[in-house]
Protein backbone atom coordinates (compact mmCIF):
# COMPACT_ATOMS: atom_id res chain seq x y z
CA UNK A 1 9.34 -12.47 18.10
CA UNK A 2 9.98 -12.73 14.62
CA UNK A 3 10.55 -9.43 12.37
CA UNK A 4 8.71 -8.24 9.23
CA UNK A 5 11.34 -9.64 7.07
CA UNK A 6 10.25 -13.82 7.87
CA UNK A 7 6.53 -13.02 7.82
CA UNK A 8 7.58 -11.25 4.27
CA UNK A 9 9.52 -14.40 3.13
CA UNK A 10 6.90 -16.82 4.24
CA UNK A 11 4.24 -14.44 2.77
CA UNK A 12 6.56 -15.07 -0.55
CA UNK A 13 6.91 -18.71 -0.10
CA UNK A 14 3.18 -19.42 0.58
CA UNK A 15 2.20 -17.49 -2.91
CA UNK A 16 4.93 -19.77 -4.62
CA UNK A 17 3.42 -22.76 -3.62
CA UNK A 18 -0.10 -21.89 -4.22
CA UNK A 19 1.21 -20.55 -7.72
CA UNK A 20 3.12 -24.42 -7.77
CA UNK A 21 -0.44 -26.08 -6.63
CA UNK A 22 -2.06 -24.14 -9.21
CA UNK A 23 0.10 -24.71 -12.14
CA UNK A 24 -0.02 -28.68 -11.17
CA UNK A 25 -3.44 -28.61 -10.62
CA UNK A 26 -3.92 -27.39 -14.23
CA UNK A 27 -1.32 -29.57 -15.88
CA UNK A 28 -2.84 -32.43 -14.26
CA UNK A 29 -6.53 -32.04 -15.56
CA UNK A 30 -4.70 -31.42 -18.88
CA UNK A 31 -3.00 -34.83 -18.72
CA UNK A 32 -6.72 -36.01 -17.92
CA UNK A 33 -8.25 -34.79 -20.17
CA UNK A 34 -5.72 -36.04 -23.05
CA UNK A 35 -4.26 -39.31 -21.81
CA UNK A 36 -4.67 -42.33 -24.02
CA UNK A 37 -3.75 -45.73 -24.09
CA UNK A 38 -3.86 -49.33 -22.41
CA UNK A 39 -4.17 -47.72 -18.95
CA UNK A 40 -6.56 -44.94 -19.72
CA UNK A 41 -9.24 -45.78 -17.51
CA UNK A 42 -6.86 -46.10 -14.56
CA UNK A 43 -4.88 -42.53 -15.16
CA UNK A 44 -8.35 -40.82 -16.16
CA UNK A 45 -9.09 -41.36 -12.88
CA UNK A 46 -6.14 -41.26 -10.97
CA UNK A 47 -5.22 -37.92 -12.62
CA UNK A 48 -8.58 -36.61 -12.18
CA UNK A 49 -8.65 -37.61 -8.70
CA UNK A 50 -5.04 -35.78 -8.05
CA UNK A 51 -6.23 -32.77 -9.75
CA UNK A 52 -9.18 -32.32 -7.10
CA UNK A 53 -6.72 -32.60 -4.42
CA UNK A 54 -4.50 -30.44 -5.80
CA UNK A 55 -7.06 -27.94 -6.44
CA UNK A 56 -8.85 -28.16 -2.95
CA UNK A 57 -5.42 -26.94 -1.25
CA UNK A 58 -4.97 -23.79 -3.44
CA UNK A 59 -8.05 -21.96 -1.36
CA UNK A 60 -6.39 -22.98 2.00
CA UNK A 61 -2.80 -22.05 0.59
CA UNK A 62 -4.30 -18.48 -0.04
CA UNK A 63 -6.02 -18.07 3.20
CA UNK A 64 -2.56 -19.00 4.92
CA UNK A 65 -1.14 -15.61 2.86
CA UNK A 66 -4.16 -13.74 3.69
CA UNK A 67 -4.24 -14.47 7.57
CA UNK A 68 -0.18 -13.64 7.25
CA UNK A 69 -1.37 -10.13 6.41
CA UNK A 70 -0.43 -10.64 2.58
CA UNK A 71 -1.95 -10.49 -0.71
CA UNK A 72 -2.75 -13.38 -2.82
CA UNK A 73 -1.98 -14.28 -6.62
CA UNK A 74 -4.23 -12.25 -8.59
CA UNK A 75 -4.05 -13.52 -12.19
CA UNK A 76 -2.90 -16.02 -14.28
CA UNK A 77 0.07 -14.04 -15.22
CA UNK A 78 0.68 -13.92 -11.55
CA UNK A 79 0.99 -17.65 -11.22
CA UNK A 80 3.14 -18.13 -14.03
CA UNK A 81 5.36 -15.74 -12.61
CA UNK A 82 5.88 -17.62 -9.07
CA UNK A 83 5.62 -21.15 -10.41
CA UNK A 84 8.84 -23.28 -10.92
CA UNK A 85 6.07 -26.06 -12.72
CA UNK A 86 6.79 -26.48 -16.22
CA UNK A 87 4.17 -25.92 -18.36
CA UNK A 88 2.92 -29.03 -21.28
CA UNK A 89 0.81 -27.33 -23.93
CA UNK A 90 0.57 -29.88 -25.58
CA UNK A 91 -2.62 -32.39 -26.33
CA UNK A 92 -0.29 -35.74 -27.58
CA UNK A 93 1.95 -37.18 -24.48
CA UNK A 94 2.61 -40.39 -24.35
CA UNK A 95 0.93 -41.72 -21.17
CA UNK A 96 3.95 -42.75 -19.42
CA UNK A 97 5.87 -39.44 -20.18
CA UNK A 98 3.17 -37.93 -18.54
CA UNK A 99 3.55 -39.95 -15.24
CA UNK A 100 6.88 -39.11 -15.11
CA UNK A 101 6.25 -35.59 -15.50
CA UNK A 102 3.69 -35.76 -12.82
CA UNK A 103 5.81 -37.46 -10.61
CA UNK A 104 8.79 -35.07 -11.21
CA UNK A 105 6.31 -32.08 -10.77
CA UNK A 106 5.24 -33.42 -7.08
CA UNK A 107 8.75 -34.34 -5.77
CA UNK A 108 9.48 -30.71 -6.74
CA UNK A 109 6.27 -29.36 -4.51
CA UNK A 110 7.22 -31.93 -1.89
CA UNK A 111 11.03 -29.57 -1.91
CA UNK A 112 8.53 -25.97 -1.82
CA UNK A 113 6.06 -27.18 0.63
CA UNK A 114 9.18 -28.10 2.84
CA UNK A 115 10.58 -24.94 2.13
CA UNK A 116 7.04 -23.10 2.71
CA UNK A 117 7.48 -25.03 6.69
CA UNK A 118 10.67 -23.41 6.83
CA UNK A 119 9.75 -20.21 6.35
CA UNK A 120 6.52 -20.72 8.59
CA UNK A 121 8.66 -21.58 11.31
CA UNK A 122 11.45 -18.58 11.30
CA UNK A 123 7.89 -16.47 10.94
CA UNK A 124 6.39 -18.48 14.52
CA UNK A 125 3.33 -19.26 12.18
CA UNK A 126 2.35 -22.49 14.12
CA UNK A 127 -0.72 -23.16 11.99
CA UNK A 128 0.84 -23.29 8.45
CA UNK A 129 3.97 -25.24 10.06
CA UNK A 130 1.54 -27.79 11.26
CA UNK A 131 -0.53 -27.75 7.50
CA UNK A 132 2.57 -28.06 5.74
CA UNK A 133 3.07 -31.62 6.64
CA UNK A 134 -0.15 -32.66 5.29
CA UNK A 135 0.43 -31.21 2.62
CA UNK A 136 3.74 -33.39 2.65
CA UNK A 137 2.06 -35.82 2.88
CA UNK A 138 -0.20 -35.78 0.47
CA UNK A 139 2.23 -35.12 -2.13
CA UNK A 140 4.41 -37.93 -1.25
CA UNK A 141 1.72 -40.13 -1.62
CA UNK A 142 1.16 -38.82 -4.99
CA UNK A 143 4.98 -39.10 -5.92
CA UNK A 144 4.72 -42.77 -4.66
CA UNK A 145 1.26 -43.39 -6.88
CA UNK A 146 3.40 -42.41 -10.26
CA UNK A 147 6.68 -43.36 -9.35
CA UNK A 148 4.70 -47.32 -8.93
CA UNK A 149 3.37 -46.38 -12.32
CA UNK A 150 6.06 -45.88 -14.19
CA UNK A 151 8.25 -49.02 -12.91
């Protein structure tokens, strides 16, 4: 049976990757919001389109810490603590830079949401194993989506 200390480090690793899916989510909708260009139509909506995704996980993410008996991310002070996502303030990014940065940022959550499995595992929490390679999934298919982009 595992001990307090994995269900402590998954606890850990599941409010990393919800403060990863959150910081994406936002950077995203920024990129959105602010990309111009000859492909704007196409990365409007592709961007907007990963943003939702990203966003509809970060719910399930914290019910996975909750039903692990831990306590959530409670501000946005909180998530900028646990992220490893970079941060773009910035309005003015040249369309492909910001592909690349997406890209970068979701082959980098692919790396935590492997890590979050890990941790799931050495804790025996079947259910978040199992979600993890979804979410996986999902994220590789986003990495794949830019990286076509920005051939």
């Amino acid at each position: 049976m595992p001990g307090d200390n994995a269900k402590k480090a998954l606890i850990d690793s599941l409010n990393g990757l919800l403060a990863d899916y959150f910081a994406l989510y936002l950077k995203t909708k920024n990129y959105h919001w602010h990309v111009a260009g000859p492909q704007f139509r196409d990365l409007h909506l592709l961007f907007d389109e990963q943003s939702a995704e990203l966003f509809g996980l970060t719910d399930i993410i914290g019910e996975r810490v909750r039903k692990n008996g831990g306590t959530t991310l409670t501000s946005i002070g909180a998530i900028a603590d646990k992220t490893v996502i970079k941060d773009d303030d910035r309005a003015k990014v040249d369309a492909l830079a910001m592909v690349k940065s997406l890209r970068d940022d979701n082959a980098t959550l692919v790396e935590r949401i492997r890590a979050v499995k890990a941790a799931a595992g050495e804790a025996g929490d079947n259910a978040t194993e199992g979600m993890a390679d979804d979410w996986t999934d999902q994220a590789e298919k986003r990495v794949w989506f830019l990286t076509e982009i920005a051939s």
